[in-house]
Protein backbone atom coordinates (compact mmCIF):
# COMPACT_ATOMS: atom_id res chain seq x y z
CA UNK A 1 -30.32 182.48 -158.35
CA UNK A 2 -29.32 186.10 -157.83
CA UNK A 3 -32.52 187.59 -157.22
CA UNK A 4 -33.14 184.46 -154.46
CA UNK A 5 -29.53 184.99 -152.82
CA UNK A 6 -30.28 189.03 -152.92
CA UNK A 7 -33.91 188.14 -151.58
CA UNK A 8 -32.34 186.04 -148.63
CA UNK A 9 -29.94 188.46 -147.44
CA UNK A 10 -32.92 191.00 -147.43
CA UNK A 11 -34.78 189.37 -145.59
CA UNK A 12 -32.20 188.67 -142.78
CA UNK A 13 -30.98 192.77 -142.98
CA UNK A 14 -35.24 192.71 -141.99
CA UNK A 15 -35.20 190.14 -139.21
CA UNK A 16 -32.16 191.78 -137.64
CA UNK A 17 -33.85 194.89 -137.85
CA UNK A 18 -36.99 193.54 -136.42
CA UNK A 19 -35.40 191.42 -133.74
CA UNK A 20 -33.77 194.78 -132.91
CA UNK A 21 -36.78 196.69 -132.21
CA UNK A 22 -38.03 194.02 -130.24
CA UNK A 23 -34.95 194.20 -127.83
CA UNK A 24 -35.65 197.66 -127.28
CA UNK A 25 -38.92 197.66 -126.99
CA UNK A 26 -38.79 195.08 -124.42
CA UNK A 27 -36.50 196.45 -122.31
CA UNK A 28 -37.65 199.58 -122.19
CA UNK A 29 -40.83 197.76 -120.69
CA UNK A 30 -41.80 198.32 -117.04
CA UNK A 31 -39.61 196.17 -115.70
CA UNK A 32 -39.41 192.11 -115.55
CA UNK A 33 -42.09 189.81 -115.07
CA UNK A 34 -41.78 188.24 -111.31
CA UNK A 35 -44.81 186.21 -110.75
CA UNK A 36 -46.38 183.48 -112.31
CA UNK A 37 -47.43 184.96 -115.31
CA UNK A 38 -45.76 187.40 -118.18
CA UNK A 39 -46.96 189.52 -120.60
CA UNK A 40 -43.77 189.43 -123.26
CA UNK A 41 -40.83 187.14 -122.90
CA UNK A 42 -37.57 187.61 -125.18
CA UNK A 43 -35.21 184.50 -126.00
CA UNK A 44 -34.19 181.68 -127.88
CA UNK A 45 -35.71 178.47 -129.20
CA UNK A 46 -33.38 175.31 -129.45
CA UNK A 47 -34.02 172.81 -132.32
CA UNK A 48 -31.93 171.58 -134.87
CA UNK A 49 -30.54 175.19 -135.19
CA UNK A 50 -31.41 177.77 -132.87
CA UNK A 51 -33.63 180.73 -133.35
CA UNK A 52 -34.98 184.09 -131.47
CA UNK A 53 -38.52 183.94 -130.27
CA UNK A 54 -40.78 186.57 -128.79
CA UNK A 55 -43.73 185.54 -127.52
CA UNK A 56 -46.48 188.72 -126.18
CA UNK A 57 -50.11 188.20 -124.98
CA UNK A 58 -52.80 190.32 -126.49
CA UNK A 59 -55.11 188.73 -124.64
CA UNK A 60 -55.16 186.86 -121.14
CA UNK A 61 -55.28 183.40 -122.76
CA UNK A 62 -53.83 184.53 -126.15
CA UNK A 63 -50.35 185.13 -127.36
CA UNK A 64 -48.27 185.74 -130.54
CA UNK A 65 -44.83 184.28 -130.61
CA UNK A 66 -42.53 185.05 -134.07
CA UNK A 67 -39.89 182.94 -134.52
CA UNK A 68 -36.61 183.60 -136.51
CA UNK A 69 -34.99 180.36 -136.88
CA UNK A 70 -31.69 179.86 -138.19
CA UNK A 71 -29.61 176.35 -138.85
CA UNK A 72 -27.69 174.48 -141.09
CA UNK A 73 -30.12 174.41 -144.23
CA UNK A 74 -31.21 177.85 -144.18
CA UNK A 75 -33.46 180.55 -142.40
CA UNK A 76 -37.21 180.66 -141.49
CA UNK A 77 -39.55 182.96 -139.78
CA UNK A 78 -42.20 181.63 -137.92
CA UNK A 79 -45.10 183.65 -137.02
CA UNK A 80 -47.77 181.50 -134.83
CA UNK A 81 -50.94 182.67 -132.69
CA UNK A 82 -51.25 181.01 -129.31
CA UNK A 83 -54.27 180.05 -127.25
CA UNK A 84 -53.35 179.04 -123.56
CA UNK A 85 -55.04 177.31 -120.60
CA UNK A 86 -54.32 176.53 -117.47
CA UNK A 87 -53.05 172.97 -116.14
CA UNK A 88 -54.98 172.40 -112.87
CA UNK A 89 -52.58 171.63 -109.93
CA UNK A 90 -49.76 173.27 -111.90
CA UNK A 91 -48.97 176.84 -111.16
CA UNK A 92 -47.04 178.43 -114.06
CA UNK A 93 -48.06 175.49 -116.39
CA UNK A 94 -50.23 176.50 -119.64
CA UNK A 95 -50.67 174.33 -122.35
CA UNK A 96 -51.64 175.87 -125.69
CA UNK A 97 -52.33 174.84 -129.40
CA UNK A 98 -52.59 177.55 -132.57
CA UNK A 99 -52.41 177.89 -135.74
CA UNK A 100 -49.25 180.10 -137.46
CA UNK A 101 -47.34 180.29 -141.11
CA UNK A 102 -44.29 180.74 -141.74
CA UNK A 103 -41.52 181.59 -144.41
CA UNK A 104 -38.20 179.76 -145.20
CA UNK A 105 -34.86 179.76 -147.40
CA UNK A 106 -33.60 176.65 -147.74
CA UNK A 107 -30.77 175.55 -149.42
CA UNK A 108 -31.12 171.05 -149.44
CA UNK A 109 -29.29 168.48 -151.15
CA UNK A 110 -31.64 167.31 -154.50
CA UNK A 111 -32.70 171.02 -154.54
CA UNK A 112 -30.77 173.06 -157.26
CA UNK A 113 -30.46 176.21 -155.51
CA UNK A 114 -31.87 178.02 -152.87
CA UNK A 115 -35.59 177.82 -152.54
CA UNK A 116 -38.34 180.27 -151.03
CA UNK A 117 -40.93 178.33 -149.54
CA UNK A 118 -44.45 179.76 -147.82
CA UNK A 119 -46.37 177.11 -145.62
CA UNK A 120 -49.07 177.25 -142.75
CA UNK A 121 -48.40 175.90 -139.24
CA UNK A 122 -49.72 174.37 -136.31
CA UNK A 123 -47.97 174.28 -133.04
CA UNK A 124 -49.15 172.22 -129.64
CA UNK A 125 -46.93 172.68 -126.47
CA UNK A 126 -46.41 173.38 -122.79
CA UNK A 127 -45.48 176.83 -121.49
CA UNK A 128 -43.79 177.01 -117.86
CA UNK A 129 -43.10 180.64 -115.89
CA UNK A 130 -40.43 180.19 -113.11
CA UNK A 131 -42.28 182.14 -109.75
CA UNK A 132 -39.99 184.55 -108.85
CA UNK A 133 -38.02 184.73 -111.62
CA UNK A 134 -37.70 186.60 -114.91
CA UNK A 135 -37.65 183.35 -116.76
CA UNK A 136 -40.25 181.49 -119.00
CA UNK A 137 -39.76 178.02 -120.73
CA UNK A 138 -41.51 176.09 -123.00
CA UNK A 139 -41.37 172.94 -125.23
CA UNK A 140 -43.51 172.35 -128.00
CA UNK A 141 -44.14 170.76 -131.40
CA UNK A 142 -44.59 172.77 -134.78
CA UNK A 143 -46.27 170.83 -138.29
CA UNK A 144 -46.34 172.58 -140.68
CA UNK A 145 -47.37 171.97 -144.38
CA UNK A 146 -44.56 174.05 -147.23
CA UNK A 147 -46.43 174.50 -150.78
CA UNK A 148 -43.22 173.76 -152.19
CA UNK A 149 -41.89 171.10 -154.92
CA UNK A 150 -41.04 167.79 -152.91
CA UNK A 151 -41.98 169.44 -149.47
CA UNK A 152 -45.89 169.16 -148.19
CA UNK A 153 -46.29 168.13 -144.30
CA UNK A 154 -43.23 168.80 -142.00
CA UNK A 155 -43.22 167.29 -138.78
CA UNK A 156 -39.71 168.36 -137.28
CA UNK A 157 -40.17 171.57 -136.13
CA UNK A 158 -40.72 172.75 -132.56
CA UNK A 159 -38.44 173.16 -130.03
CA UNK A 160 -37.30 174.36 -126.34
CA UNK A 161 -37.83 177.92 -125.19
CA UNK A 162 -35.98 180.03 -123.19
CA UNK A 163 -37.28 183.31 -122.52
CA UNK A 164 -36.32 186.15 -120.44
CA UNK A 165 -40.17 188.00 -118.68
CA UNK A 166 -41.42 191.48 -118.97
């Protein structure tokens, strides 16, 4: 129980660390994202709990979002690859679909402790960029599957984005 609690806080010193980095890497980027389309974006994702998400593209169509979500139960971190397309008719609007995994703490009722969990995601959502403004939204939908005692497929994850543009 220790060694879990000790593991935990670990890995939140690392996610602060890492969401840290980010910051500063990001805004020492040139400059914020004005048009229709971004490159990184820097915010939060509302759930059940809240979490930080920063989304990049690597690729015109493809992004990588990591997710650090923390709420009542516990802590997760989300990493998911993202293919997008265009809606036609829609400036700003993408849709995009990808597969991800992801890595939780969770402390449940029935449970006797904390538990670690691993588990591979999917996510499917919409992705909006605000024209002339630094600011990116999105809503989407996250099952996942936790190779866990008692857990298997997870369909409550997901969430609204809102992300600041680089």
């Amino acid at each position: 129980m220790d060694f879990i609690i000790c593991f935990e806080t670990n890995i939140m010193k690392n996610l602060v660390v890492l969401c840290s980095i980010m910051c500063v890497s990001v805004f020492t980027a040139n400059g914020q994202s004005m048009g229709r389309s971004y490159k990184t974006a820097l915010g939060v994702k509302v759930w059940d709990g809240g979490g930080i998400s920063f989304k990049t593209f690597v690729a015109p169509n493809n992004a990588l979002e990591v997710i650090g979500y923390l709420y009542r139960n516990g802590t997760r971190l989300t990493g998911l690859y993202e293919i997008h397309g265009n809606i036609a008719d829609a400036p700003g609007l993408k849709w995009y679909v990808g597969p991800g995994a992801h890595l939780g703490f969770y402390n449940y009722k029935g449970y006797t402790g904390d538990k670690a969990v691993a588990g591979i995601d999917g996510v499917l959502g919409l992705d909006y960029k605000v024209n002339k403004a630094p600011l990116n939204f999105s809503i989407d939908w996250q099952p996942s599957f936790e190779f866990a005692d008692g857990r298997g497929f997870v369909g409550s994850w997901g969430g609204l984005g809102i992300r600041y543009t680089f």
